[in-house]
Protein backbone atom coordinates (compact mmCIF):
# COMPACT_ATOMS: atom_id res chain seq x y z
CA UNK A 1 4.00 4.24 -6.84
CA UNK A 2 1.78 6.94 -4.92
CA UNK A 3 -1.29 6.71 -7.35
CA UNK A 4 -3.84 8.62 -4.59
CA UNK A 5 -4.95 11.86 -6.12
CA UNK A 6 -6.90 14.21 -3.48
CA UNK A 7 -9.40 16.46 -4.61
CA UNK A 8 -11.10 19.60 -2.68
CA UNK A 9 -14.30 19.45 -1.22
CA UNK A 10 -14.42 23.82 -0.48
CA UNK A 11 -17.85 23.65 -2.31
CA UNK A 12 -19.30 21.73 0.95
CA UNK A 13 -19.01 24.22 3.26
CA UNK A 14 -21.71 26.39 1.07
CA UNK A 15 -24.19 23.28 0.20
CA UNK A 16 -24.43 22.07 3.83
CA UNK A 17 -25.75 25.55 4.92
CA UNK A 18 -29.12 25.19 3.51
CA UNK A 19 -29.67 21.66 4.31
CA UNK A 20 -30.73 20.70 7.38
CA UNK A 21 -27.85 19.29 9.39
CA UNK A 22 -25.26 22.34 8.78
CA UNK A 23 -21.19 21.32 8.43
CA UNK A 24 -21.27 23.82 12.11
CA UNK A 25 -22.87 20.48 13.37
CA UNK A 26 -19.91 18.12 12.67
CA UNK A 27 -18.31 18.48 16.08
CA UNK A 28 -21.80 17.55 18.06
CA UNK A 29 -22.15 14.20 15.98
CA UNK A 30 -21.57 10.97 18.05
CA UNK A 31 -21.02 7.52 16.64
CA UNK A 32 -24.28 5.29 15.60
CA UNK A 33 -25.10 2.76 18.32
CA UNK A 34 -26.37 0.66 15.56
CA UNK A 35 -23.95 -0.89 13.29
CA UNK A 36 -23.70 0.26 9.19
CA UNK A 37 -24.96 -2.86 7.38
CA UNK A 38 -24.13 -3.67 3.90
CA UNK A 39 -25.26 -6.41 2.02
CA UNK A 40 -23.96 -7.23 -1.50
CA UNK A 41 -25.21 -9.86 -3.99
CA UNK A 42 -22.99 -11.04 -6.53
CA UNK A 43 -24.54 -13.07 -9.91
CA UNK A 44 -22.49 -15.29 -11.29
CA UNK A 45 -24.70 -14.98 -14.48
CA UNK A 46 -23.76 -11.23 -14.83
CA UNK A 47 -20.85 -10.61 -12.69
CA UNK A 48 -20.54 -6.64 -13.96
CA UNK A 49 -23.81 -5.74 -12.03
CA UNK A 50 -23.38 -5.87 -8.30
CA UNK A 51 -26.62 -5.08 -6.10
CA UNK A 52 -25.92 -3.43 -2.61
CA UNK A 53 -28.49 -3.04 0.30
CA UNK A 54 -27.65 -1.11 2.65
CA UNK A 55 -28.53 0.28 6.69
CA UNK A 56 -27.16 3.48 7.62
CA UNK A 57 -27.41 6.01 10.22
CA UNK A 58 -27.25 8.97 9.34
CA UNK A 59 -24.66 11.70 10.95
CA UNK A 60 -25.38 14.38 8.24
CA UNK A 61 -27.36 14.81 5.42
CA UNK A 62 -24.69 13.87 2.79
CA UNK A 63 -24.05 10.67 1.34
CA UNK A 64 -20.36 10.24 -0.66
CA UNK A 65 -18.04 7.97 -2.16
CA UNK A 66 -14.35 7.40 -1.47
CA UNK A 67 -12.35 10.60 -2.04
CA UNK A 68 -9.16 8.13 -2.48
CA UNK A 69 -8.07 7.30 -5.93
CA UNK A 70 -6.64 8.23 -9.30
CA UNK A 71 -9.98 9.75 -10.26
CA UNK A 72 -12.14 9.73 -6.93
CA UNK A 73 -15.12 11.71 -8.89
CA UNK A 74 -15.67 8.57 -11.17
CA UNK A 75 -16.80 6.61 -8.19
CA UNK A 76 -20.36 7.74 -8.61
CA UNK A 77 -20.39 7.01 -12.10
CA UNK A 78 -21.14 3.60 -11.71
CA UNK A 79 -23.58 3.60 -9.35
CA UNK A 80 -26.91 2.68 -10.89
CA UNK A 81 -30.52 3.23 -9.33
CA UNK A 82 -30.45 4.12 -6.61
CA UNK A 83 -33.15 4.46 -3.68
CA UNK A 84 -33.29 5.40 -0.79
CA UNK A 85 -35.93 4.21 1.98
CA UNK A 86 -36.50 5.37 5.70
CA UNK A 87 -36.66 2.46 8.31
CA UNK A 88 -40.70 1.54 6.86
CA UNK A 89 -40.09 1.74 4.11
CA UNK A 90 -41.16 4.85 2.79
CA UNK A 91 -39.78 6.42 -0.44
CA UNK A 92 -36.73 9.24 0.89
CA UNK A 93 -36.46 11.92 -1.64
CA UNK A 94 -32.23 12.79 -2.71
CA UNK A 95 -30.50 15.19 -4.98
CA UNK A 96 -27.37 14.97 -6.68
CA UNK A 97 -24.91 17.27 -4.90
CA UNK A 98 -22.46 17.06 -7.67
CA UNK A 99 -20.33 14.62 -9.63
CA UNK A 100 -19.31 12.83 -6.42
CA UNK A 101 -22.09 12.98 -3.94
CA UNK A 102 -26.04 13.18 -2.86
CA UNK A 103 -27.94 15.04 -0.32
CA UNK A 104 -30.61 13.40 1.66
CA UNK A 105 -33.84 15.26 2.16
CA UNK A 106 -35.24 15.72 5.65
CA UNK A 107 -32.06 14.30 7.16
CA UNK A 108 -31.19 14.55 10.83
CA UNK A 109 -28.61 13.22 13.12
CA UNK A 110 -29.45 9.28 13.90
CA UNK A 111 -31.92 8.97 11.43
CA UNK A 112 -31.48 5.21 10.45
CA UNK A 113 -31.68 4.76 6.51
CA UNK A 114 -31.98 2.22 3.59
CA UNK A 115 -29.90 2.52 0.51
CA UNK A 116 -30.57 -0.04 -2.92
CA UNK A 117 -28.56 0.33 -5.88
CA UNK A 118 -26.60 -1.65 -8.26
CA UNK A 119 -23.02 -0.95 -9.32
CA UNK A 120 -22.12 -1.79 -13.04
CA UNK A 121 -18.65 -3.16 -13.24
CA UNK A 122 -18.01 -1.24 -16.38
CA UNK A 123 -14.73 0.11 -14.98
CA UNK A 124 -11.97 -1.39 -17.18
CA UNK A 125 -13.98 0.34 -20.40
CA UNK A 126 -11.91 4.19 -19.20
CA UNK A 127 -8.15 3.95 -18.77
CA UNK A 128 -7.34 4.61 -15.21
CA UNK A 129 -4.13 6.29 -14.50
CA UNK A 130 -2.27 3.48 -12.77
CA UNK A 131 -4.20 1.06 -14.15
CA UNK A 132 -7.13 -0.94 -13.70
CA UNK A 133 -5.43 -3.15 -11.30
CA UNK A 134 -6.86 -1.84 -7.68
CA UNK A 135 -10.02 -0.71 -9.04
CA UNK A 136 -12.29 -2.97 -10.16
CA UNK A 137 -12.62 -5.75 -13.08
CA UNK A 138 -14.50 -9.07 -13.94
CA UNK A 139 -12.62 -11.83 -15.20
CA UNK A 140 -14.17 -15.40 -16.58
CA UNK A 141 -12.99 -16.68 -12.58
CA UNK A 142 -14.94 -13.46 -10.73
CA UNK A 143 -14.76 -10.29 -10.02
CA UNK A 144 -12.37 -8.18 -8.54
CA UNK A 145 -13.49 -5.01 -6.28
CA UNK A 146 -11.64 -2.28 -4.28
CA UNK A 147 -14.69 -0.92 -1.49
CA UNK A 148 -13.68 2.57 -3.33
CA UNK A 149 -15.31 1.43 -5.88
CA UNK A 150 -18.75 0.15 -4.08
CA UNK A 151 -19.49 1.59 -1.23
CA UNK A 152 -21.74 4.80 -0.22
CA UNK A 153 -21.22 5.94 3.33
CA UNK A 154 -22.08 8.87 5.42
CA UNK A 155 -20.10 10.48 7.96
CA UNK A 156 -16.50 9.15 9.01
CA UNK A 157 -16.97 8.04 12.62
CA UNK A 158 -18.72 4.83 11.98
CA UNK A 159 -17.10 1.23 13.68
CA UNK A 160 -17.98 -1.95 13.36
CA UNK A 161 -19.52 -2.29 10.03
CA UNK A 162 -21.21 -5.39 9.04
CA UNK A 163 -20.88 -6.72 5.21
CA UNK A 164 -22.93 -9.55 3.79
CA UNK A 165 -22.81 -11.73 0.91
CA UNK A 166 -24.57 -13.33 -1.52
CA UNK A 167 -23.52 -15.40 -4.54
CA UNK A 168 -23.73 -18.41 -6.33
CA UNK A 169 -22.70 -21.65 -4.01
CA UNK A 170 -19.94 -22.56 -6.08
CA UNK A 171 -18.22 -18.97 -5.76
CA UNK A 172 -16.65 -17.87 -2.76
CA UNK A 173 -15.58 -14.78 -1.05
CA UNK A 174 -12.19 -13.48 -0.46
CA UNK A 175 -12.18 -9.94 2.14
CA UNK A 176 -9.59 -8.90 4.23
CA UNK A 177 -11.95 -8.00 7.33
CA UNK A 178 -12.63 -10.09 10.23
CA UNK A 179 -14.51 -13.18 9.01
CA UNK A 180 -17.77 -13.82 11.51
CA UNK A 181 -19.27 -15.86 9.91
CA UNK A 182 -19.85 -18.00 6.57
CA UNK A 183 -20.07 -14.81 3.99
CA UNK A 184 -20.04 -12.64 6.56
CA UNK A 185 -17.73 -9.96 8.07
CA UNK A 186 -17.04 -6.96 10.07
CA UNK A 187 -14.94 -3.92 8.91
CA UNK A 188 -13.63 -2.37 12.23
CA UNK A 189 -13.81 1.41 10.84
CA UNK A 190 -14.98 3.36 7.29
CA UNK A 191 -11.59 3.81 6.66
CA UNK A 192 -11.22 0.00 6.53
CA UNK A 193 -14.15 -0.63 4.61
CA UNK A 194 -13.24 2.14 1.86
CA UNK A 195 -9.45 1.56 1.40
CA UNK A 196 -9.55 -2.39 0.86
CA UNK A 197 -10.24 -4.87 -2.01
CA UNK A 198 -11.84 -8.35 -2.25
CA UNK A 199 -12.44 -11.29 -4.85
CA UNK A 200 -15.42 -12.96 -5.30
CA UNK A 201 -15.80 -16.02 -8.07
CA UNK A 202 -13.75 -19.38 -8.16
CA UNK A 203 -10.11 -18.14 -7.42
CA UNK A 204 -7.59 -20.36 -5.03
CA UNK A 205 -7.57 -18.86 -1.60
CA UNK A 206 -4.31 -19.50 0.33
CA UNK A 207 -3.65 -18.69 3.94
CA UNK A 208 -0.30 -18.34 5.30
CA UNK A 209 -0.58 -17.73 9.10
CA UNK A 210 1.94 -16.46 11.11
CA UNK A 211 0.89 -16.05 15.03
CA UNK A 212 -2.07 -13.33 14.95
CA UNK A 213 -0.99 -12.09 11.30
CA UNK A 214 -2.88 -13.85 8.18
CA UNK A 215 -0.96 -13.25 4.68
CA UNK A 216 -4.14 -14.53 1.98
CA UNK A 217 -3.12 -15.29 -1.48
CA UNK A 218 -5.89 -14.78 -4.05
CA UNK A 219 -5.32 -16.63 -7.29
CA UNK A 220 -6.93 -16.50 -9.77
CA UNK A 221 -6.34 -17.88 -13.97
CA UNK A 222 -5.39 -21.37 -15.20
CA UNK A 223 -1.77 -20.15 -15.45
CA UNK A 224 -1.39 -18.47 -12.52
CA UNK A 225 -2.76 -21.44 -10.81
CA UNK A 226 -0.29 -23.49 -12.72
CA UNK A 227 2.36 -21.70 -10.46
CA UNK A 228 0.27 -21.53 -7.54
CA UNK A 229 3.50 -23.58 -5.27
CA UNK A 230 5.88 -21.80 -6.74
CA UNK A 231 4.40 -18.67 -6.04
CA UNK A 232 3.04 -19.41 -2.32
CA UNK A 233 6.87 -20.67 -2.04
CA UNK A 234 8.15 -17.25 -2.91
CA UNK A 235 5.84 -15.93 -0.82
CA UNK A 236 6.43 -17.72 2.25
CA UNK A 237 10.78 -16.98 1.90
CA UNK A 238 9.67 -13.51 1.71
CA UNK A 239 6.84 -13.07 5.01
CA UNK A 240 9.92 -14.94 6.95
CA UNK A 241 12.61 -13.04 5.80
CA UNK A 242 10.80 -10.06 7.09
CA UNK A 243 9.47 -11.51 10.31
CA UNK A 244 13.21 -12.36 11.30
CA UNK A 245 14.52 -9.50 9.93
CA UNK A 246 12.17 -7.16 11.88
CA UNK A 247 11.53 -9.38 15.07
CA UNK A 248 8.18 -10.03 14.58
CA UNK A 249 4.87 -9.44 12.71
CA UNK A 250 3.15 -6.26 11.31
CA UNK A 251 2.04 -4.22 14.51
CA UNK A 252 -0.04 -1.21 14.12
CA UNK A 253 -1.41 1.85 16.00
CA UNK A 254 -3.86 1.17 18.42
CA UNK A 255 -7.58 1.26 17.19
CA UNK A 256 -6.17 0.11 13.65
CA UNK A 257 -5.87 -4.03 14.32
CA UNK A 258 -3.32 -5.29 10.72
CA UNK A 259 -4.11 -8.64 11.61
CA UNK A 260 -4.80 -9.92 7.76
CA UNK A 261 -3.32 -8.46 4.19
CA UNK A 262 -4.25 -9.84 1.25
CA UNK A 263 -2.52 -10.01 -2.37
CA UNK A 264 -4.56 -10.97 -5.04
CA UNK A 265 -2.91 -12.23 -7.96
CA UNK A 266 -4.96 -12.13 -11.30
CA UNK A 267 -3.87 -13.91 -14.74
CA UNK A 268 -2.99 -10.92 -16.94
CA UNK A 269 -0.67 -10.08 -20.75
CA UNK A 270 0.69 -6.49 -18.81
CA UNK A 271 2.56 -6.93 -15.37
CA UNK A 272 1.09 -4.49 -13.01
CA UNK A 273 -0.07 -4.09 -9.39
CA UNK A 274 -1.60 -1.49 -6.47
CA UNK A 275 -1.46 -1.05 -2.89
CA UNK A 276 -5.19 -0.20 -1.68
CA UNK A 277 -4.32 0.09 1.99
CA UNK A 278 -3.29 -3.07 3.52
CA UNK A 279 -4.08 -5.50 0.16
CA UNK A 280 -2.06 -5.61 -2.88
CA UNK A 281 -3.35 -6.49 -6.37
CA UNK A 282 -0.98 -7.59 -8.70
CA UNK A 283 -1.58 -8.62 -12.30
CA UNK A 284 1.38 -11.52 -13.73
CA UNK A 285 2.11 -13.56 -16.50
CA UNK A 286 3.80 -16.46 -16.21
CA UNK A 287 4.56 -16.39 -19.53
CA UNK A 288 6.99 -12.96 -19.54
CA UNK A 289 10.36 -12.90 -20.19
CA UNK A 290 12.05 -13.40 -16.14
CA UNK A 291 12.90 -9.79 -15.81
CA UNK A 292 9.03 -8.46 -16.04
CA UNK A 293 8.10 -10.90 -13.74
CA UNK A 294 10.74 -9.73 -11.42
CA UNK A 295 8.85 -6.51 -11.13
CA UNK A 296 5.81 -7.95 -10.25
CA UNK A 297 7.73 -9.75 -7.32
CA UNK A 298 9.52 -6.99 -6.92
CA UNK A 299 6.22 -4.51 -6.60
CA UNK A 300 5.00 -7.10 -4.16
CA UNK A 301 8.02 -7.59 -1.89
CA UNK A 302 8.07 -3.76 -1.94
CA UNK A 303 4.45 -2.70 -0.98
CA UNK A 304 4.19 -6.01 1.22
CA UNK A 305 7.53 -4.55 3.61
CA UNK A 306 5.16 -1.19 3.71
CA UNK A 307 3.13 -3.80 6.75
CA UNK A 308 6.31 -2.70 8.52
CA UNK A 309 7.90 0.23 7.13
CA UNK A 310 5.35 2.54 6.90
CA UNK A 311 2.09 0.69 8.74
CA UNK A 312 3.78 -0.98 11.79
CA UNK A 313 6.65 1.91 11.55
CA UNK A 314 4.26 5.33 11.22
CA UNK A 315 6.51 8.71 10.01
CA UNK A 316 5.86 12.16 11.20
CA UNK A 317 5.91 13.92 8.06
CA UNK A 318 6.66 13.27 3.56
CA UNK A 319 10.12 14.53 4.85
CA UNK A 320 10.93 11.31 5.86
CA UNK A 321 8.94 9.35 2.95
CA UNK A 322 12.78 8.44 1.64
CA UNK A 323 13.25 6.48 4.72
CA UNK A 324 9.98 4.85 4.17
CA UNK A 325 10.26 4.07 0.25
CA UNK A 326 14.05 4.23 -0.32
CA UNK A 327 14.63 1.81 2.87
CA UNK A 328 11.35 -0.74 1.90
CA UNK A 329 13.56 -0.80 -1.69
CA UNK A 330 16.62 -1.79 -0.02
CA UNK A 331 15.16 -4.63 1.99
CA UNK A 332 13.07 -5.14 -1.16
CA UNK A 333 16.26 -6.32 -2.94
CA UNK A 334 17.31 -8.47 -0.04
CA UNK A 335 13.94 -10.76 0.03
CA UNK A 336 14.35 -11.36 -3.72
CA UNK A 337 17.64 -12.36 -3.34
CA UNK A 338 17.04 -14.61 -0.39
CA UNK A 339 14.13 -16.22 -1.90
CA UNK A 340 16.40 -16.69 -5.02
CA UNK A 341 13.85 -15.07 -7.27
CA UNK A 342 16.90 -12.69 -8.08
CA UNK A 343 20.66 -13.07 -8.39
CA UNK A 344 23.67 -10.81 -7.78
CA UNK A 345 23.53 -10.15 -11.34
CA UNK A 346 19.60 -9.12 -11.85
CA UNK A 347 20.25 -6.83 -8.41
CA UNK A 348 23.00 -5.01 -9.97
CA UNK A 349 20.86 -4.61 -13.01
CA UNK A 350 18.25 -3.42 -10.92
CA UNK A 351 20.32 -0.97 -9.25
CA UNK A 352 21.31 0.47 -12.26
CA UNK A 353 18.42 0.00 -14.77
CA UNK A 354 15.76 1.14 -12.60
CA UNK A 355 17.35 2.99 -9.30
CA UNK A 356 19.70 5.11 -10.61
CA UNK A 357 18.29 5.72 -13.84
CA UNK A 358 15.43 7.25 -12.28
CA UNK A 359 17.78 9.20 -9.67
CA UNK A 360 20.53 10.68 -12.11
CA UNK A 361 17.57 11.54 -14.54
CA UNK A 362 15.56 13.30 -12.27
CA UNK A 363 14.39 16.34 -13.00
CA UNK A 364 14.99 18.14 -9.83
CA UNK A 365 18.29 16.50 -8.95
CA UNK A 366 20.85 19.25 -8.39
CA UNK A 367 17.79 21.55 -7.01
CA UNK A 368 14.98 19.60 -5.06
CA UNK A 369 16.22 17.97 -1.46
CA UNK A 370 14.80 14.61 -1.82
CA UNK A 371 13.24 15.44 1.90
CA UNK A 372 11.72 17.68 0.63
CA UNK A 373 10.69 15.87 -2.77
CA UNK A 374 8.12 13.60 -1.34
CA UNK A 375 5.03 16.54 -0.59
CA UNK A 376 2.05 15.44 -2.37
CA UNK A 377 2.46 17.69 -5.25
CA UNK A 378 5.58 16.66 -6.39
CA UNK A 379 6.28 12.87 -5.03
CA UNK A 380 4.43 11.51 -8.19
CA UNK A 381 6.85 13.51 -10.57
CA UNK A 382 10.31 12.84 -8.50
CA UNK A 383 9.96 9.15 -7.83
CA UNK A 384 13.90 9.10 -8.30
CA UNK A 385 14.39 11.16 -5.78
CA UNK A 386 12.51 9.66 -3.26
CA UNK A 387 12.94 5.83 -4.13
CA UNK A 388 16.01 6.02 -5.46
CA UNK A 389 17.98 8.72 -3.68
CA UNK A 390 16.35 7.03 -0.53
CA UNK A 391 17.52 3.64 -1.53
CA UNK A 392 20.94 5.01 -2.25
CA UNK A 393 20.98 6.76 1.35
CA UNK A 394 20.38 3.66 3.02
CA UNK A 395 22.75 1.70 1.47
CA UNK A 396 25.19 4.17 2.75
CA UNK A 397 23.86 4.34 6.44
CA UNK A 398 24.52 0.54 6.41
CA UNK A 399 27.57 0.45 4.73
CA UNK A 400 29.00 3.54 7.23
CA UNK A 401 27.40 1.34 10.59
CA UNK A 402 29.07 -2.27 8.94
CA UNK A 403 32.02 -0.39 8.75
CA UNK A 404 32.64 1.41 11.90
CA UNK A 405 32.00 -1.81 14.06
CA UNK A 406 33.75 -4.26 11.86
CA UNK A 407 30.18 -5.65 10.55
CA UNK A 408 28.85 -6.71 14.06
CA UNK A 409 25.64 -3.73 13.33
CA UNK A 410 23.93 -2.78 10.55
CA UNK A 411 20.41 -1.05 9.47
CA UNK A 412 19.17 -4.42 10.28
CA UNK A 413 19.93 -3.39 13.99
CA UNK A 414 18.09 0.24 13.23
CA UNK A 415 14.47 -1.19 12.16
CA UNK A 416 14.70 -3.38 14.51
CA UNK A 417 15.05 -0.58 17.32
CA UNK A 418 12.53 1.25 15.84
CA UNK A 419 10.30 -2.24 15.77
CA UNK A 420 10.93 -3.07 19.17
CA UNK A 421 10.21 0.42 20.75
CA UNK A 422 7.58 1.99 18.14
CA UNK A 423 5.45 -0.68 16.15
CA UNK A 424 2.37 -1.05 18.14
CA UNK A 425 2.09 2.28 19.55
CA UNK A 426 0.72 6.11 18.15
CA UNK A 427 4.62 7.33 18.23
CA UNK A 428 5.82 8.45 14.83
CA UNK A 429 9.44 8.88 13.38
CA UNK A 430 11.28 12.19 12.36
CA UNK A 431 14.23 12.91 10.64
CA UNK A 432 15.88 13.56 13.61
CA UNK A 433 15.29 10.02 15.10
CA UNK A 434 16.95 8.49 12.17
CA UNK A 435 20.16 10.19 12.59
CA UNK A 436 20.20 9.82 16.01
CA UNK A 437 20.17 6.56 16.12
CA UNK A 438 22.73 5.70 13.42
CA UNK A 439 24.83 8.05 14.75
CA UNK A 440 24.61 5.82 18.11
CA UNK A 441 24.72 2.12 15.88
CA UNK A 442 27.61 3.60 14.02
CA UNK A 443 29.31 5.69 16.63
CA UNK A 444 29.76 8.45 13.63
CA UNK A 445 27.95 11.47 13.08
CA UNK A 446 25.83 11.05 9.50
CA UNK A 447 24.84 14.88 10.44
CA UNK A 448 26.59 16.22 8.06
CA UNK A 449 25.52 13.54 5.33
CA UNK A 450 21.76 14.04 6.29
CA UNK A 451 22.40 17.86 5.44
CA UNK A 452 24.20 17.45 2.28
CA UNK A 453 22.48 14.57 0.47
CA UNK A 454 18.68 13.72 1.88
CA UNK A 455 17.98 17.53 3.31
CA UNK A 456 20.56 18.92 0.76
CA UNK A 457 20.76 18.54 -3.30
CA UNK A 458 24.11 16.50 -4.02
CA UNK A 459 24.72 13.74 -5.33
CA UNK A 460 24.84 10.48 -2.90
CA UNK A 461 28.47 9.47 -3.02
CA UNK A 462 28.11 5.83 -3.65
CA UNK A 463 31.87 5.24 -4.33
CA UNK A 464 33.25 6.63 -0.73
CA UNK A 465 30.97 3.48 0.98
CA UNK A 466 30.55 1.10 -1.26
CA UNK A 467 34.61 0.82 -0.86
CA UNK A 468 33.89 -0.59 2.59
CA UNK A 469 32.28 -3.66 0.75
CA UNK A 470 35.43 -4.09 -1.87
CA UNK A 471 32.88 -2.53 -4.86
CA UNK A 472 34.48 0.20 -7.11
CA UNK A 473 31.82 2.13 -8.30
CA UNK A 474 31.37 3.74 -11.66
CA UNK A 475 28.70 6.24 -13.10
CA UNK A 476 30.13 6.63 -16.42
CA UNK A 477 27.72 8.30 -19.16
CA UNK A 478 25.21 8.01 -15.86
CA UNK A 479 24.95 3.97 -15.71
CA UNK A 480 25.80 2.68 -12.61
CA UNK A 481 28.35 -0.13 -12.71
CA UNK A 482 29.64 -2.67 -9.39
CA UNK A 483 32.41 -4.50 -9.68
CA UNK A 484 34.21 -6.30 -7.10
CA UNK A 485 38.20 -5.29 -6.78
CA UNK A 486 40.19 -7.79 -6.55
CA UNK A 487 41.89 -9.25 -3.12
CA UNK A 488 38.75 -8.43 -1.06
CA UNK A 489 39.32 -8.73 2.62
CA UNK A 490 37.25 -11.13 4.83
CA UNK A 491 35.43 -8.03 5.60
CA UNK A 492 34.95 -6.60 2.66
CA UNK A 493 33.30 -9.59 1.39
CA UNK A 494 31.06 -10.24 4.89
CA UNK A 495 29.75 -6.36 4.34
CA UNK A 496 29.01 -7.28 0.49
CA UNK A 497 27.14 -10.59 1.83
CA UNK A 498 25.09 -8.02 4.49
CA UNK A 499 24.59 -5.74 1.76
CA UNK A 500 22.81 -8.78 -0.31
CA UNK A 501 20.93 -9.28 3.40
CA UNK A 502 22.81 -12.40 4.10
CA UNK A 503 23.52 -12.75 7.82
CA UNK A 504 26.89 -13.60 8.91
């Protein structure tokens, strides 16, 4: 589910040395008083061209696109003539750097520029790896955009940006920055501006509010508009379940405001989605057989818990990305069952089918620490490790906390510690942290499991907790089956219900 692919900008370092703001300049830079301004005009009558104006001020002399993405150095292929103007007017002379950037003639710190191009929305005719989904596409109801895909920026410092629109009256605008004003909005940093999507046509916007947090819905196709209370009904169960489960909404680090998220849903034959950083693009079809469209509510439960576990809940390092991922699955497969998307029968499908297919079958099971499986060169190739493994570790940490105190605690009582001293603030989570405070829920020591089965290479014992919960576990010829023994004690069968995330 990690599609980001970063690429190395070494080559820099030489190219800024002859040009006239050198890369030794970067630390004397200061952030533009004057806001970046970006103003993009949308035409209903040929939705793939989108024309961007542009007011920057300058830091250096290079201009770029996102380096985020499956394919970052595509960015500039789309872009489509482009000019550059000083603040008169007068005709500013560029080069292409390379495939993924420009240099600006005569450039010097504060210089205020004007940028005009066009970007063709030609996107969907190259396969993407992960899919066209958070890139950008037209469809006969608008267009969908990630700012990847259309912005040019210089520098990183830059706050407050301003974005403008213009389109046809009877389209509107779906963005997930702070509105100020009819079409218009404000991106608090670049990093917001870049890593974000939007919608633009004649889609159903829906709002849910929840104190200072916004959830928008983007819809957009006759069918999916069809379903438009059903799936605003699903989505609603699943923003509460995680409100009450966590104590509260998404919180994030100071400077970083998650007061909106967005999930645009698009009419589509091939169930697929993306996480762009706090929107979610998801691509369904009402029309599936139940179990594909339980992955795309499953991909959206799962990336929309990441507002806690992972945004509001920050980690120190990828050696605790199977807290982040395996955990976010776990309460993943509570807020389907609660909203009654899924039954006890499609979760222990799930578990086996997906989970611990992709666990058993890894390829570095046996050898590769599932701590230690989440660095970004290998995450992408040991997903069962990581989401799977993690999952599977979880499940035990609750199981081993139900158990010791006789189901009065449970993980639920460990994110919401974390939640109640951590969201909001710049403090991160280790390893260490996580066993700590288990140890102190559960009053065991899960030392010696941390070593053995998230730091070390076995094999997560499933069967020696699961008991707890009345389940016999079997992994014969590597399928995971759950059946419930017979003569379960009151217990037993409240731990199962916590297991499913039902509170007692």
């Amino acid at each position: 589910m990690n599609k980001k692919i970063f690429f190395s900008t070494l080559i820099i370092a030489v190219l800024l040395s002859s040009c006239a703001i050198k890369k030794s300049n970067v630390s004397q830079r200061s952030i533009p008083d004057v806001a970046n301004k970006y103003m993009l005009t949308f035409n209903e009558s040929d939705p793939k061209l989108v024309n961007i104006e542009a007011k920057i001020t300058l830091q250096d002399s290079l201009l770029s696109m996102s380096e985020n993405g499956p394919v970052p150095h595509r960015w500039p292929q789309y872009i489509k003539n482009l000019e550059i103007t000083d603040k008169n007017g007068k005709s500013i002379r560029y080069q292409k750097r390379d495939s993924t950037a420009w240099f600006v003639d005569n450039a010097y710190n504060g210089k205020r520029i004007n940028l005009h191009y066009d970007v063709k929305i030609d996107h969907e005719d190259k396969n993407w790896p992960g899919g066209i989904d958070g890139v950008a596409f037209v469809r006969d109801w608008g267009v969908m955009a990630s700012g990847r895909a259309l912005f040019i920026t210089n520098g990183d410092e830059n706050k407050n940006i301003e974005i403008y629109y213009k389109k046809s009256d009877n389209w509107k605008v779906s963005a997930p920055w702070e509105q100020k004003g009819e079409n218009r909005y404000t991106a608090t940093n670049q990093w917001k501006l870049l890593e974000s999507l939007m919608f633009v046509g004649t889609h159903k916007e829906v709002n849910l509010k929840r104190e200072e947090f916004t959830l928008t819905f983007v819809l957009g196709g006759n069918s999916i508009l069809k379903n438009e209370e059903s799936y605003t009904a699903n989505a609603t169960k699943v923003l509460d379940y995680y409100i009450d489960l966590m104590g509260g909404i998404p919180k994030s680090a100071p400077g970083n405001e998650l007061s909106k998220a967005m999930v645009i849903i698009n009419e589509g034959e091939q169930i697929d989605g993306e996480v762009i950083g706090d929107d979610i693009s998801i691509f369904l079809n009402p029309n599936a057989a139940p179990q594909e469209q339980v992955f795309g509510w499953f991909l959206f439960a799962h990336e929309f818990f990441h507002l806690w576990n992972g945004k509001s809940l920050r980690f120190q390092d990828t050696s605790t990305d199977w807290f982040k991922e395996g955990i976010t699955n776990y309460y993943t497969i509570k807020s389907l069952y609660n909203t009654q998307i899924v039954n006890e029968e499609a979760i222990k499908g799930v578990m086996n089918n997906l989970f611990y297919n992709r666990y058993i079958n890894d390829s570095g099971l046996g050898s590769l620490a599932p701590a230690d499986a989440a660095s970004p060169l290998l995450k992408d190739n040991h997903w069962g490790l990581v989401y799977g493994g993690g999952l599977f570790a979880g499940l035990c940490m609750d199981m081993e906390i139900r158990h010791n105190t006789q189901n009065q605690k449970s993980l639920d009582d460990l994110m919401q510690f974390f939640y109640n001293n951590m969201a909001g603030t710049d403090a991160s989570i280790a390893n260490k942290d996580i066993i700590d405070k288990t140890n102190e829920l559960g009053k065991t020591d899960f030392t010696p499991f941390m070593n053995s089965y998230i730091k070390g290479v076995k094999i997560v014992p499933l069967k020696e907790y699961l008991k707890f919960a009345g389940i016999e576990v079997s992994t014969q010829n590597k399928q995971l089956s759950l059946i419930h023994l017979k003569d379960k004690t009151l217990l037993q069968e409240q731990m199962w219900l916590g297991f499913l995330g039902i509170k007692i």
